[in-house]
Protein backbone atom coordinates (compact mmCIF):
# COMPACT_ATOMS: atom_id res chain seq x y z
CA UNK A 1 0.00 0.00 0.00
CA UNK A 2 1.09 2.97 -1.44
CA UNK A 3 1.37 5.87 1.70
CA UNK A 4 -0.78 9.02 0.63
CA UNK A 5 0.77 12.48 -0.25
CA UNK A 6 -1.04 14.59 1.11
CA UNK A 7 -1.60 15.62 4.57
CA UNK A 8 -4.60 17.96 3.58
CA UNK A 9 -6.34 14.90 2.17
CA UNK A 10 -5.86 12.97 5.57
CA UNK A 11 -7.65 16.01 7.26
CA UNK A 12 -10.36 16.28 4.71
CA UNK A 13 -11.24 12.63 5.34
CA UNK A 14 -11.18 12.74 8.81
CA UNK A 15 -13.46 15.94 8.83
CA UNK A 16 -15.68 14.21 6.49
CA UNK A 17 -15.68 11.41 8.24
CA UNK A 18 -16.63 13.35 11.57
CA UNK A 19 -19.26 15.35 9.59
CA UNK A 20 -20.60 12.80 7.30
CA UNK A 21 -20.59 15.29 5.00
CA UNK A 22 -18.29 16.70 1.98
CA UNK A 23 -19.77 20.13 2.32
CA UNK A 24 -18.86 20.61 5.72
CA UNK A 25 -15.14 19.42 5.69
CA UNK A 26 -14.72 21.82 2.84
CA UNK A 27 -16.10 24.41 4.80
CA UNK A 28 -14.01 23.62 7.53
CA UNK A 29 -10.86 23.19 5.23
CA UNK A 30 -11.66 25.78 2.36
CA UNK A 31 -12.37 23.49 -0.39
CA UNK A 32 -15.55 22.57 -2.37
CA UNK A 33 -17.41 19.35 -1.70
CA UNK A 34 -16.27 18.55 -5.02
CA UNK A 35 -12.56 19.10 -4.17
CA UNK A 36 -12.70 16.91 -0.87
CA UNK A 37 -14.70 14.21 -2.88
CA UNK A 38 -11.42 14.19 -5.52
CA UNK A 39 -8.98 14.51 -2.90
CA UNK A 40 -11.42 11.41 -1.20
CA UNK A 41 -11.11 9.54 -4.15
CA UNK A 42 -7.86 9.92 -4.47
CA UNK A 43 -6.97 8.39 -1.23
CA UNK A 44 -8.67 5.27 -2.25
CA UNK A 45 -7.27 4.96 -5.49
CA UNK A 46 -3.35 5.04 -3.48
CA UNK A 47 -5.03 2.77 -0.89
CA UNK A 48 -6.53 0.41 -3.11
CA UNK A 49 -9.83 0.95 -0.94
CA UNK A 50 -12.99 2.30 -0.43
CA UNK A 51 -13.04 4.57 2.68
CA UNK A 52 -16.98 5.79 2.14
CA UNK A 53 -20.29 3.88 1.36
CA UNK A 54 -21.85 6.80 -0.61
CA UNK A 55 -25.19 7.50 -1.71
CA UNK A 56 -27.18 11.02 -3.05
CA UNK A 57 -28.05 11.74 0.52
CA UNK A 58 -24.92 10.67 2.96
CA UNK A 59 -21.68 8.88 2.65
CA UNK A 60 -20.82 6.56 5.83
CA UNK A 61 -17.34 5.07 6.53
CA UNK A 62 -16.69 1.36 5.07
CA UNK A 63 -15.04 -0.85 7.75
CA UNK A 64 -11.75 -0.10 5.93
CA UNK A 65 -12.73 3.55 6.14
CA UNK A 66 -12.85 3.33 9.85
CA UNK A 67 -9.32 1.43 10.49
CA UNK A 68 -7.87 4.06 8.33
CA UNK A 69 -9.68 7.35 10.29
CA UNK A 70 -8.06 6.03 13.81
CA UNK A 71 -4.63 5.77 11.69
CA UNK A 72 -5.42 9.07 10.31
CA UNK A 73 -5.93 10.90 13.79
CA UNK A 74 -3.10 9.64 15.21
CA UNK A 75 -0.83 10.44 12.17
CA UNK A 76 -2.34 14.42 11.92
CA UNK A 77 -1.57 14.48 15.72
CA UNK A 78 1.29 14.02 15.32
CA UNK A 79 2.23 16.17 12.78
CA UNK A 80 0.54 19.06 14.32
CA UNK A 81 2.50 18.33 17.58
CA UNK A 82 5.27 18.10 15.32
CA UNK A 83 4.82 21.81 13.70
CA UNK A 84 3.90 22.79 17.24
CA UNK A 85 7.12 21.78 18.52
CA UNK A 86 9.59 23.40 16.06
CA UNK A 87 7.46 26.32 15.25
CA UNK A 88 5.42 27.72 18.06
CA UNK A 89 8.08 26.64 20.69
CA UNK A 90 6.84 28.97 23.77
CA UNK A 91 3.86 30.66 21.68
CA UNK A 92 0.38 30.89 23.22
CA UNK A 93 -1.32 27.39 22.38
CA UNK A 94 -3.55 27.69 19.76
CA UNK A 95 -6.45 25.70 17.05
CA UNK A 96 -9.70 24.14 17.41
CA UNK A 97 -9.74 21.52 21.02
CA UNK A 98 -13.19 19.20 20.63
CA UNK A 99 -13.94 18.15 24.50
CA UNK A 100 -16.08 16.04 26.60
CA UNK A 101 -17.50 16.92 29.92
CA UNK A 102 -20.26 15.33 32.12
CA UNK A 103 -23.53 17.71 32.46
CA UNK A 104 -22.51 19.31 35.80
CA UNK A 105 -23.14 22.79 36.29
CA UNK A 106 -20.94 23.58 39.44
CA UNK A 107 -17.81 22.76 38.71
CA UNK A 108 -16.90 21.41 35.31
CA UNK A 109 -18.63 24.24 33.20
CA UNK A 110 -17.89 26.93 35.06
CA UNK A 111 -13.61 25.41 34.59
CA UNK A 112 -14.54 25.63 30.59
CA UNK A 113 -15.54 29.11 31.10
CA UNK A 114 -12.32 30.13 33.04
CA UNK A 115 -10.43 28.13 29.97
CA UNK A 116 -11.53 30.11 27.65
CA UNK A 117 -10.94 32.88 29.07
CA UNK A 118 -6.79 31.80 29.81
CA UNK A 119 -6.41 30.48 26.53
CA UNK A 120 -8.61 32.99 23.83
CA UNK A 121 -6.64 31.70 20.91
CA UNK A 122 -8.23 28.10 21.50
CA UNK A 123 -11.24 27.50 19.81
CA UNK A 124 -13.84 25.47 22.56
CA UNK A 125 -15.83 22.59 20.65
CA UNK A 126 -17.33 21.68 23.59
CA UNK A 127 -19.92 18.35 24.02
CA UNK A 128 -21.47 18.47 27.62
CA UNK A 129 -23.41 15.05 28.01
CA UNK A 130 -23.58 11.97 30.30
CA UNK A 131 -22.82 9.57 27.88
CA UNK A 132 -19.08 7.35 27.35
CA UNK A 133 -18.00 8.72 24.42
CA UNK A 134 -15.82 6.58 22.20
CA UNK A 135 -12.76 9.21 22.50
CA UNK A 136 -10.89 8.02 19.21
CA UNK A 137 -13.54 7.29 16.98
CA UNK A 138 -15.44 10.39 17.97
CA UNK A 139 -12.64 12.42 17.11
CA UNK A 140 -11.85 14.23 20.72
CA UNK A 141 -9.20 15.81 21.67
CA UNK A 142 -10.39 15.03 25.44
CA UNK A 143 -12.56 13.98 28.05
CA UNK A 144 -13.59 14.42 31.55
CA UNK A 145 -15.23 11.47 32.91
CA UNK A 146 -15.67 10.06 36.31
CA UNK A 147 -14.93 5.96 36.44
CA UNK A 148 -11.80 4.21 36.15
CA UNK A 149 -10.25 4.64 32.22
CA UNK A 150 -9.52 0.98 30.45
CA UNK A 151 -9.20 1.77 26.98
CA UNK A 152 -5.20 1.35 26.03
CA UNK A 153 -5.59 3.60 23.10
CA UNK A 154 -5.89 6.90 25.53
CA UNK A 155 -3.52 8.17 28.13
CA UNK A 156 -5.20 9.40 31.84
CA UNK A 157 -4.64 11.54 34.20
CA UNK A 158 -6.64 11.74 37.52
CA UNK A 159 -8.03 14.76 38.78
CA UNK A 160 -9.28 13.29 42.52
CA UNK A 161 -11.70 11.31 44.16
CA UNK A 162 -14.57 12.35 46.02
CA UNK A 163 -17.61 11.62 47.87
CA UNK A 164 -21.23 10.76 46.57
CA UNK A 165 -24.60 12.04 49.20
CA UNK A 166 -27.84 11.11 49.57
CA UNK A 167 -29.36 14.79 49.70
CA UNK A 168 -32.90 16.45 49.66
CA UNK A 169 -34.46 19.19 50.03
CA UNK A 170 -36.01 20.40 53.93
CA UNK A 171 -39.39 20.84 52.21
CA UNK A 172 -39.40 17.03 51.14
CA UNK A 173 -38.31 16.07 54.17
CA UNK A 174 -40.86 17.99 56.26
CA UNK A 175 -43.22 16.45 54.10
CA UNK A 176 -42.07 12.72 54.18
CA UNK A 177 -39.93 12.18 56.64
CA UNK A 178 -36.43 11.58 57.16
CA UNK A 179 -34.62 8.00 56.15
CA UNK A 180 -32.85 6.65 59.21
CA UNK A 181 -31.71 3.38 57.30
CA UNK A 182 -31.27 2.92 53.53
CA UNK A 183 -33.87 0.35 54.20
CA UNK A 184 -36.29 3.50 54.92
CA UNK A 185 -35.40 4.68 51.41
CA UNK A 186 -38.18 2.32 49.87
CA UNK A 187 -40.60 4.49 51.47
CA UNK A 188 -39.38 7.82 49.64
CA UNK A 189 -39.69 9.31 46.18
CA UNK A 190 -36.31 8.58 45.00
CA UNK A 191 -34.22 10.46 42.31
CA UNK A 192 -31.95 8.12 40.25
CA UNK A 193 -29.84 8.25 37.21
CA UNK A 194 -30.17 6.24 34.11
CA UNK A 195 -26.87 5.11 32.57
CA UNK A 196 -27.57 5.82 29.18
CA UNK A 197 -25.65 3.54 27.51
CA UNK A 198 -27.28 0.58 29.13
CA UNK A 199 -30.96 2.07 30.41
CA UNK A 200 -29.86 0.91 34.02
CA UNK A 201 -29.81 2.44 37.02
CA UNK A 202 -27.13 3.93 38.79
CA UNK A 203 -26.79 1.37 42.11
CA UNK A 204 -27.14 2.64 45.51
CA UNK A 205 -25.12 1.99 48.78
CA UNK A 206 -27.97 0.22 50.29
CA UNK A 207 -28.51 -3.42 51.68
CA UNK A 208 -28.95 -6.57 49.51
CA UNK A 209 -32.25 -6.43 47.96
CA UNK A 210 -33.22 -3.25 49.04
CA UNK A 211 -32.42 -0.70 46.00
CA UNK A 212 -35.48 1.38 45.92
CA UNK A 213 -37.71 2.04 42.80
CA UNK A 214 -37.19 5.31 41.09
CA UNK A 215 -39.96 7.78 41.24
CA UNK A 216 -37.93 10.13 38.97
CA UNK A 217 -35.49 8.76 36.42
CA UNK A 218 -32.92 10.67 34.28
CA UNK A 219 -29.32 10.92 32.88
CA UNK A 220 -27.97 13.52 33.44
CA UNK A 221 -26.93 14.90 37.22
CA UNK A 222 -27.82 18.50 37.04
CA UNK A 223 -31.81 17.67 36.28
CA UNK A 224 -31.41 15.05 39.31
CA UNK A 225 -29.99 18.18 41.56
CA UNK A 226 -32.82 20.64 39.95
CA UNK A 227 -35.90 18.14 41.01
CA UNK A 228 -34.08 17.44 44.53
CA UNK A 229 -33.94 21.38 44.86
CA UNK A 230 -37.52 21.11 43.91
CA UNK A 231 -38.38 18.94 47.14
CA UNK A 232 -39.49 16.16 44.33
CA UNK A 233 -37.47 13.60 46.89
CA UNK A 234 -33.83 12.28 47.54
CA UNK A 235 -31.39 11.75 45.33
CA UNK A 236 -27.36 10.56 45.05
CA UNK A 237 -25.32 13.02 44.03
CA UNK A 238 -21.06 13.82 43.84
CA UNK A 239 -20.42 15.78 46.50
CA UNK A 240 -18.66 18.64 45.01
CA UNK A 241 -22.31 19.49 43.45
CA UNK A 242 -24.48 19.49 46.45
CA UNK A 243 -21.76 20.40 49.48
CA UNK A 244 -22.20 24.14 48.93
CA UNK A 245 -26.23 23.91 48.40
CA UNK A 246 -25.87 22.00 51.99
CA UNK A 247 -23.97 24.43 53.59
CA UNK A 248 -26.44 26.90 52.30
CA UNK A 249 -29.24 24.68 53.69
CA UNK A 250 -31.13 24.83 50.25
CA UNK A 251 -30.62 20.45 50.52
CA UNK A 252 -29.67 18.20 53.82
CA UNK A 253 -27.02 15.61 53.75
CA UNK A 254 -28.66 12.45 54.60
CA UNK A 255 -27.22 8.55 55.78
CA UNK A 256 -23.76 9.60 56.05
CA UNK A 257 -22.62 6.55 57.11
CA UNK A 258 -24.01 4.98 53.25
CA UNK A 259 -21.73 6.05 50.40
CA UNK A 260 -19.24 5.54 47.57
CA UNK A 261 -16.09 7.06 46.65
CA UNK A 262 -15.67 8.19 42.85
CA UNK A 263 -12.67 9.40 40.81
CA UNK A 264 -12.49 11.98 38.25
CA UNK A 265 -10.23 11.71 35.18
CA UNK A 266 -9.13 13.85 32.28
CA UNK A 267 -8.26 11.12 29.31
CA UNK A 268 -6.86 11.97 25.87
CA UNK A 269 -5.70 10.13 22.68
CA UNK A 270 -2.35 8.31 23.42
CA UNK A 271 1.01 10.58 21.96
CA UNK A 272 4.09 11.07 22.74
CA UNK A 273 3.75 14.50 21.60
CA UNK A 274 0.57 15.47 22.56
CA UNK A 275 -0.32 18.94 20.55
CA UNK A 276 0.03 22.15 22.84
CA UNK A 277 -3.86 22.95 23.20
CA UNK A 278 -4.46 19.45 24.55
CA UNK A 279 -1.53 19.95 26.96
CA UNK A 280 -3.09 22.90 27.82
CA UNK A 281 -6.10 21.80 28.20
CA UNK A 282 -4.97 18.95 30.79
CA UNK A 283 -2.68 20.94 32.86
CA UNK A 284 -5.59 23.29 33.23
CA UNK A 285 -7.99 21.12 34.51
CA UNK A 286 -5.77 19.06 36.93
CA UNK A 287 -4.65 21.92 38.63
CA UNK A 288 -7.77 23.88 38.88
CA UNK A 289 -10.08 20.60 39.58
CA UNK A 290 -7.27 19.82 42.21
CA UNK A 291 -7.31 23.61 43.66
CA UNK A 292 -11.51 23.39 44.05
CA UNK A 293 -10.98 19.29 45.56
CA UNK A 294 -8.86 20.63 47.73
CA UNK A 295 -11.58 23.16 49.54
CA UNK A 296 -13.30 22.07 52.78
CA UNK A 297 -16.51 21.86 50.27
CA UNK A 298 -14.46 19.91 47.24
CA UNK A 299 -14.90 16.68 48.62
């Protein structure tokens, strides 16, 4: 197999690839559709393969297609850490980032914010969901997920651990009650998330047998903190999101003998010259995720 020679074709495909869509890679690169289709083609004809299944109304990667976009990621990577390295040696990190970060409103978003604001020359693609996103085939540059990382394809750094609650609101609990036992929790209107990956539901600290039903179920953590704040019953929640709405007595910290410790990570595409942005990008959120972990409130 003949190696292709041209870089800018590599990036068209992968932005096509990411975009299902000639039009929007060329917008992205400054070609026509019908110039990244050539330069497309092109490719193939070198590789001896077809990279897209392609019909009037989308084009969707073949399974060659798809062995050849991880190759291609890695290989632009590493070219732009390359140029990176010999040309902006010590300049202000720069180019598009494309990160991943759990729906939490009271720390995580609020850290994008402050990034953007330290680094104005990088451009924030930001996805803010729930779900496990598939870091390389997805295209990100990185991720912020909670759970211990096992794919060998990324590298990982940890940002800390901290404590989950069972919280509510006082209204709810003037209303229902107060759990002594997890036991007691079968009795309440509980608020629990949905993996949504798998449809299950997150499991509770509670004795054999005895997870509760879920009055409420959702996936994200931020609607589970908005109907506890809305006395609609108890929920589980990291601690860093609920600690300061306890101190401010808007929820009470309940069964603080029952809980779980979870870690946070930041993971990104294995390199050993990882471009400056992502570096960036990592070194910014370990040390400010440390810095708020490290409160009385952080964990």
């Amino acid at each position: 197999m003949r190696l292709p020679d041209s870089i800018s074709a590599m990036r068209a495909f992968v932005l096509a690839a990411e975009k299902r869509s000639f039009k929007e890679a060329g917008q992205l690169v400054g070609l026509t559709p019908s110039a990244v289709g050539k330069a497309i083609q092109k490719l193939e004809e070198q590789l001896s393969v077809q990279l897209f299944h392609r019909s009037t109304r989308s084009i969707t990667l073949t399974d060659h297609g798809q062995l050849f976009l991880d190759r291609c990621r890695r290989i632009l990577s590493e070219v732009e850490a390359a140029q990176a390295e010999l040309t902006e040696a010590g300049a202000e990190p720069t180019g598009r980032i494309k990160v991943s970060i759990p729906v939490e409103p009271s720390l995580l978003v609020p850290l994008m914010t402050r990034f953007s604001q330290t680094f104005p020359a990088i451009q924030l693609d930001l996805d803010i969901n729930d779900r496990f996103v598939d870091v390389i085939d997805e295209g990100y540059d990185a991720v912020v997920r909670s759970g211990q990382p096992s794919d060998s394809r990324l590298q990982a750094r940890k940002l800390g651990s901290f404590d989950w609650r069972f919280v509510a609101s006082p209204d709810y609990l003037a209303k229902h009650g107060t759990p002594a036992i997890t036991s007691d929790l079968a009795s309440h209107r509980c608020l629990r998330h949905r993996y949504p990956e798998t449809g299950r539901l997150m499991p509770w600290p509670v004795e054999s047998g005895g997870d509760p039903k879920a009055a409420i179920a959702t996936n994200t953590s931020d609607s589970l903190l908005n109907f506890a704040l809305s006395g609609c019953g108890i929920a589980y929640l990291p601690a860093f999101a609920v600690d300061d709405l306890v101190t401010a007595g808007n929820l009470v910290a309940l069964l603080p003998e029952h809980t779980t410790i979870g870690s946070l990570y930041v993971l990104w595409p294995a390199s050993r010259y990882p471009a400056p942005k992502v570096r960036a990008f990592v070194d910014f959120i370990a040390s400010a995720v440390a810095t708020r972990f490290a409160k009385p409130n952080g964990l």
